[in-house]
N, C-alpha and C. Protein backbone atom coordinates (compact mmCIF):
# COMPACT_ATOMS: atom_id res chain seq x y z
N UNK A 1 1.60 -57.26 2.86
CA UNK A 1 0.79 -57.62 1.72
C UNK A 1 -0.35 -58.54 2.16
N UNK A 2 0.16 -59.43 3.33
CA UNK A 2 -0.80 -60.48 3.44
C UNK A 2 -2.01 -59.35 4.72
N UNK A 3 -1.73 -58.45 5.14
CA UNK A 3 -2.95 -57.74 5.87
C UNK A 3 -4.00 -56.85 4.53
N UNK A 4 -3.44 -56.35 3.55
CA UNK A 4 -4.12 -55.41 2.36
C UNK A 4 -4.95 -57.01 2.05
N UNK A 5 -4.34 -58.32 1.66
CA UNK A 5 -5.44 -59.22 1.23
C UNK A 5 -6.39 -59.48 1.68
N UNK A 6 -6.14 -59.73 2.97
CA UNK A 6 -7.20 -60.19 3.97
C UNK A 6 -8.05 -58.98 4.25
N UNK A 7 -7.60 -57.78 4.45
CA UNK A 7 -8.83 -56.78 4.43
C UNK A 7 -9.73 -56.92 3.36
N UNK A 8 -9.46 -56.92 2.46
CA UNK A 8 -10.44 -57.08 1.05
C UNK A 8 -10.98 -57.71 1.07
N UNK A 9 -10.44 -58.93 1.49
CA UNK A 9 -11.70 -60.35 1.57
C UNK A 9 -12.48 -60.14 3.00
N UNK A 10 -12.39 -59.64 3.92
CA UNK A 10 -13.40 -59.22 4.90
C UNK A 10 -14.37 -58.04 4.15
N UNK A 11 -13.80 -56.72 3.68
CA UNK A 11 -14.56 -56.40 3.18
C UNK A 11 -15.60 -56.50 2.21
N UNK A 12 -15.27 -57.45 0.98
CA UNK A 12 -15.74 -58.26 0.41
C UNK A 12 -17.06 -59.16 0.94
N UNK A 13 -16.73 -59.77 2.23
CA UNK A 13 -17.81 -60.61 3.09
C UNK A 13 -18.84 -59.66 3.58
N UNK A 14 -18.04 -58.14 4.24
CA UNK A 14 -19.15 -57.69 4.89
C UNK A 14 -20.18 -57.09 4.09
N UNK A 15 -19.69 -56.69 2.61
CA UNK A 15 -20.49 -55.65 1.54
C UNK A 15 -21.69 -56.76 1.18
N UNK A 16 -20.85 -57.70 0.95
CA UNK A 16 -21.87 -58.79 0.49
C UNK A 16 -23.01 -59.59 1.28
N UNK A 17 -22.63 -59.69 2.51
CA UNK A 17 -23.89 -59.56 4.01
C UNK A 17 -24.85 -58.71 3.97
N UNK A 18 -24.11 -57.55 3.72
CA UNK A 18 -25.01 -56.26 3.58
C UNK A 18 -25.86 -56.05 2.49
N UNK A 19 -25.64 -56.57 1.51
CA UNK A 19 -26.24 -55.98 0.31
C UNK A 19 -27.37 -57.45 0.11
N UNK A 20 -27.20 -58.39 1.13
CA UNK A 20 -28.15 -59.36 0.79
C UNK A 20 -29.22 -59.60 1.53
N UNK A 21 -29.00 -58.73 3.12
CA UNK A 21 -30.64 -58.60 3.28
C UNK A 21 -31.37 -57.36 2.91
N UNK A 22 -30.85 -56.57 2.38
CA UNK A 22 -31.78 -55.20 1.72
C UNK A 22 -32.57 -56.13 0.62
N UNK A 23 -31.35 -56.75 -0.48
CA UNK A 23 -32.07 -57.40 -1.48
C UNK A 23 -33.24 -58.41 -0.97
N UNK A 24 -33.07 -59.08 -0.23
CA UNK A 24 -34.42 -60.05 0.43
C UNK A 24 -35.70 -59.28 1.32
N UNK A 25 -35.29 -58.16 1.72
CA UNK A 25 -36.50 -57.43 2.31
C UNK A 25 -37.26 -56.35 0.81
N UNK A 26 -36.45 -56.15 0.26
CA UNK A 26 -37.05 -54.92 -0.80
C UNK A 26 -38.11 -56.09 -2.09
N UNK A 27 -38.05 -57.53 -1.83
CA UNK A 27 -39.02 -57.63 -2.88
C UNK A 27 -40.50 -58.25 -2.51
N UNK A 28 -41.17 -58.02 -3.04
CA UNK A 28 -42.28 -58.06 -2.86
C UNK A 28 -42.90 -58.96 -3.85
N UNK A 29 -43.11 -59.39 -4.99
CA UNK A 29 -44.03 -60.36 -6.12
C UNK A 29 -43.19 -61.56 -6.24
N UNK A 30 -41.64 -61.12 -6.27
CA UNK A 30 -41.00 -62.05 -7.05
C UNK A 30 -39.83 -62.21 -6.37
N UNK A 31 -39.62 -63.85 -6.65
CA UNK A 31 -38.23 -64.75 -5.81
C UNK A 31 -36.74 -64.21 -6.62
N UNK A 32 -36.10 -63.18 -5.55
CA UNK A 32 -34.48 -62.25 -6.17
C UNK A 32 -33.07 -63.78 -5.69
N UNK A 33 -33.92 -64.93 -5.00
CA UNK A 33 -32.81 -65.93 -4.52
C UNK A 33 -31.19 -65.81 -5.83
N UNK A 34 -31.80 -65.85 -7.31
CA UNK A 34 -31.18 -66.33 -8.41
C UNK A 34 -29.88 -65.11 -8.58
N UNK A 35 -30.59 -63.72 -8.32
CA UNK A 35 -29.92 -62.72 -8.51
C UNK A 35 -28.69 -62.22 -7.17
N UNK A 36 -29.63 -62.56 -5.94
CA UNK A 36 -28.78 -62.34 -4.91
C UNK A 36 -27.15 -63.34 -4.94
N UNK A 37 -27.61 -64.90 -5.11
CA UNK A 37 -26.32 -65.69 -5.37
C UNK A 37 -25.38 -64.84 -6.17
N UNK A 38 -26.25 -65.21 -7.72
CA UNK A 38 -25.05 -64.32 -8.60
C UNK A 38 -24.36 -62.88 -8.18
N UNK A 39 -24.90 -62.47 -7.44
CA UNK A 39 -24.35 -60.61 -7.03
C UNK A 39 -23.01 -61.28 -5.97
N UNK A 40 -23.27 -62.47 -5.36
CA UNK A 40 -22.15 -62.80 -4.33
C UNK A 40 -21.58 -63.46 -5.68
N UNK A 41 -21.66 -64.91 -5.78
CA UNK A 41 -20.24 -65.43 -6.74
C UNK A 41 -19.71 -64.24 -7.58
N UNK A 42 -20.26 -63.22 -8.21
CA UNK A 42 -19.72 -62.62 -8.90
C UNK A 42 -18.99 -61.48 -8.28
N UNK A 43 -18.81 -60.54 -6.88
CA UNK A 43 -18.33 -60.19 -5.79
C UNK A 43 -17.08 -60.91 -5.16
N UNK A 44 -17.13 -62.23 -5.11
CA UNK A 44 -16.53 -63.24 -5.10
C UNK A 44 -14.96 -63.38 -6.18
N UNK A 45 -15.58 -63.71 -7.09
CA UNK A 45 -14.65 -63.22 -8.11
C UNK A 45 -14.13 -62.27 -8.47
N UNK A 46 -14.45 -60.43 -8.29
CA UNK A 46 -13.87 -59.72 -8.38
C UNK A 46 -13.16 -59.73 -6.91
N UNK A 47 -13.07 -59.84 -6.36
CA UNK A 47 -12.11 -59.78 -5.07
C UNK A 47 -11.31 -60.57 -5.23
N UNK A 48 -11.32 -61.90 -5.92
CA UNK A 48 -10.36 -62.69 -6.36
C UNK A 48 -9.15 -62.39 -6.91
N UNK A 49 -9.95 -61.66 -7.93
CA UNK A 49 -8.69 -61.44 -9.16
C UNK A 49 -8.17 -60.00 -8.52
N UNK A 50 -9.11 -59.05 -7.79
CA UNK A 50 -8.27 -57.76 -7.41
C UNK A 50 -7.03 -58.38 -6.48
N UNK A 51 -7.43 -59.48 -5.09
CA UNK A 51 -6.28 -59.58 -4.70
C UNK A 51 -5.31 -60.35 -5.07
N UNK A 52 -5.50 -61.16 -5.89
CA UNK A 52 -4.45 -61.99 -6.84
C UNK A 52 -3.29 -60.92 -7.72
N UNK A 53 -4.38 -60.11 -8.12
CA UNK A 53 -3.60 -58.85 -8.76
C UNK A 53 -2.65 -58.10 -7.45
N UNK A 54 -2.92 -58.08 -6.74
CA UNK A 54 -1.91 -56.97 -5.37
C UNK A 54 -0.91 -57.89 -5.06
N UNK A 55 -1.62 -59.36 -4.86
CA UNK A 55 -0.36 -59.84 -4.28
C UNK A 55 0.64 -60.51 -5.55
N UNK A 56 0.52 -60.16 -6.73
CA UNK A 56 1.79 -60.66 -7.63
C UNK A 56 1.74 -59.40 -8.17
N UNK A 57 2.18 -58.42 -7.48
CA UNK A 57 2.96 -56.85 -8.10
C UNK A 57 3.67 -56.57 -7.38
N UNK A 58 4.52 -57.43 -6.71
CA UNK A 58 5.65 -56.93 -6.02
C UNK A 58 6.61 -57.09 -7.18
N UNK A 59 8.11 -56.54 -6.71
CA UNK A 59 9.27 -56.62 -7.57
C UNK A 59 9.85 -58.20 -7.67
N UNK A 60 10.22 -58.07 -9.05
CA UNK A 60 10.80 -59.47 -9.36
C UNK A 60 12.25 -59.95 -9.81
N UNK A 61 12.75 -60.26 -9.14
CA UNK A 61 13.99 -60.54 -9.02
C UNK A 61 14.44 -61.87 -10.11
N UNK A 62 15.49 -61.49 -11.20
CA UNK A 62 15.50 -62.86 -12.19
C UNK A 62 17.08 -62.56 -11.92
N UNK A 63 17.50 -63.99 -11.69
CA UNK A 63 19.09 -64.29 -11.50
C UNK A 63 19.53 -64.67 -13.02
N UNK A 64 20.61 -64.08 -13.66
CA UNK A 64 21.24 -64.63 -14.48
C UNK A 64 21.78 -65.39 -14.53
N UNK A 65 22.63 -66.53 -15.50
CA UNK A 65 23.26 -67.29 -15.64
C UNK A 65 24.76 -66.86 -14.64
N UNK A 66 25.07 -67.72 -13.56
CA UNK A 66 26.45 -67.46 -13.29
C UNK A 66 27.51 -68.43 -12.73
N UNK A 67 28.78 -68.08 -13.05
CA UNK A 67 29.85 -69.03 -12.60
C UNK A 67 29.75 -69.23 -11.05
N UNK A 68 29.47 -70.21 -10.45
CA UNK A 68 29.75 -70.26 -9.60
C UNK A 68 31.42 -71.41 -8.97
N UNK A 69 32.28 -70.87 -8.40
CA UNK A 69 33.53 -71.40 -7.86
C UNK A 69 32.84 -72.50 -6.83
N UNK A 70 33.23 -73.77 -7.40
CA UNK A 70 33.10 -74.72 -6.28
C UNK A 70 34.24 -74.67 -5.15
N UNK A 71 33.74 -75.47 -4.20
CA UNK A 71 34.44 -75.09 -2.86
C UNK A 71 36.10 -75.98 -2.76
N UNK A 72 36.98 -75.58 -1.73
CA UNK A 72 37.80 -76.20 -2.17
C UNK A 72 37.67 -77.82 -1.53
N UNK A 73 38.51 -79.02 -2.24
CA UNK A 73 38.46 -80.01 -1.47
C UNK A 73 39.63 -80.07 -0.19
N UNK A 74 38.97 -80.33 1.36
CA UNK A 74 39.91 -80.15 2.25
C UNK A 74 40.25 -81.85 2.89
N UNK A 75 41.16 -81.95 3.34
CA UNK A 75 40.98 -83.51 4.32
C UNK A 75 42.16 -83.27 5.29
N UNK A 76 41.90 -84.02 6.65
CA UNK A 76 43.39 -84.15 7.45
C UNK A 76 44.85 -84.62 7.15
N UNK A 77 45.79 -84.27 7.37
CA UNK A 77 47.05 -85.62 7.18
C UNK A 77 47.96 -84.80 8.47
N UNK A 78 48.49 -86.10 8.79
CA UNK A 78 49.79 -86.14 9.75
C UNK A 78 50.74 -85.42 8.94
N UNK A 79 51.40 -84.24 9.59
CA UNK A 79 52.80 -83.69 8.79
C UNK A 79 53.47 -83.41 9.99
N UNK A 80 55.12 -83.73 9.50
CA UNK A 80 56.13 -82.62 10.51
C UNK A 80 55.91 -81.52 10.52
N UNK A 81 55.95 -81.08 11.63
CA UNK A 81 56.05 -79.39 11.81
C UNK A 81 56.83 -79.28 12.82
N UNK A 82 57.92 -77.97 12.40
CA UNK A 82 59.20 -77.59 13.59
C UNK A 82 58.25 -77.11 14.30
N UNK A 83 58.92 -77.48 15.65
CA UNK A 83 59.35 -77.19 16.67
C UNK A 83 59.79 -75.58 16.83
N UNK A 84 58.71 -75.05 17.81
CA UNK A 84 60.01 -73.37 17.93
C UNK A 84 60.67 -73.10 19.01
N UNK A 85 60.25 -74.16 20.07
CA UNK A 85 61.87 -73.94 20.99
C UNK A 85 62.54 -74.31 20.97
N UNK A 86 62.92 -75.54 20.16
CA UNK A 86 64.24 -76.21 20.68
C UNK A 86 64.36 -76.56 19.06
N UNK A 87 63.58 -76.03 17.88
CA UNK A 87 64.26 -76.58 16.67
C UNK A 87 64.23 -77.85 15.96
N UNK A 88 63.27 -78.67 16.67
CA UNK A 88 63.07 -80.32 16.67
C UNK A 88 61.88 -80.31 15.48
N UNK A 89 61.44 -81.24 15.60
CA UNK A 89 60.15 -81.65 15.03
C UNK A 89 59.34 -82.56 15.85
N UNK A 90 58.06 -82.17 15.06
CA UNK A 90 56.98 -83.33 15.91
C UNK A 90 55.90 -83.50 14.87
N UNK A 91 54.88 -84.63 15.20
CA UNK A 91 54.19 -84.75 13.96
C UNK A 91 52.83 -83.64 14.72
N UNK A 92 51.97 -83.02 13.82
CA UNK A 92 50.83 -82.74 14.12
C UNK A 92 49.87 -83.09 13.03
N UNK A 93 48.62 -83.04 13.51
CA UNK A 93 47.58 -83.45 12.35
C UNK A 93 47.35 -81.84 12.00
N UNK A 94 47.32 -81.93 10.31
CA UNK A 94 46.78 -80.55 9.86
C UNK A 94 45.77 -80.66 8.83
N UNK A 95 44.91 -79.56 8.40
CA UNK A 95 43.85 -79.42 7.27
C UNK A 95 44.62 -79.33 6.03
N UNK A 96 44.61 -79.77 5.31
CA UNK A 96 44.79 -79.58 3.32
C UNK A 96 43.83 -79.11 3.13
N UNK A 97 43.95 -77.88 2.47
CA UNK A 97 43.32 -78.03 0.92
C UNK A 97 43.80 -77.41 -0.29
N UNK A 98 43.14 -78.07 -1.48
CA UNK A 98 43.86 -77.75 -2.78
C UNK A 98 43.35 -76.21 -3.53
């Protein structure tokens, strides 16, 4: 999306280069300075809004309201745990959670 914008606005620059020294060589009696600006700001602005328009027409994604399950709470503690060869016990540290 961001290469289709940027072409436009180059093209945009180059039409508008172009179309402003024809306009400064073709007059002859009278000063076109007033008309040439306006032909750019207004060039200007339609390229604006065309690529403003391209780049917010993609698909739009709206999340609904949802439950989300908080996580569980975990912490360490010392517990007995048998022994499997000989049947004994020993303490080990283990994870909880609820």
């Amino acid at each position: 999306m961001k290469r289709v914008i940027s072409s436009l606005l180059i093209a945009t620059a180059l039409v508008g280069s172009a179309i402003q020294p024809a306009a400064a060589r073709d007059h002859h009696h009278h000063d076109n300075t007033g008309r040439v600006i306006a032909g750019g700001v207004a060039a200007g602005v339609v390229g604006g809004l065309i690529g403003g328009a391209i780049a917010n027409s993609g698909p739009r994604y709206v999340d609904g309201p949802r439950y989300v399950e908080p996580a569980p709470r975990c912490w360490y503690e010392d517990r007995d745990v048998r022994n499997r060869y000989d049947g004994g016990y020993h303490t080990e540290t283990v994870r909880v959670c609820e």
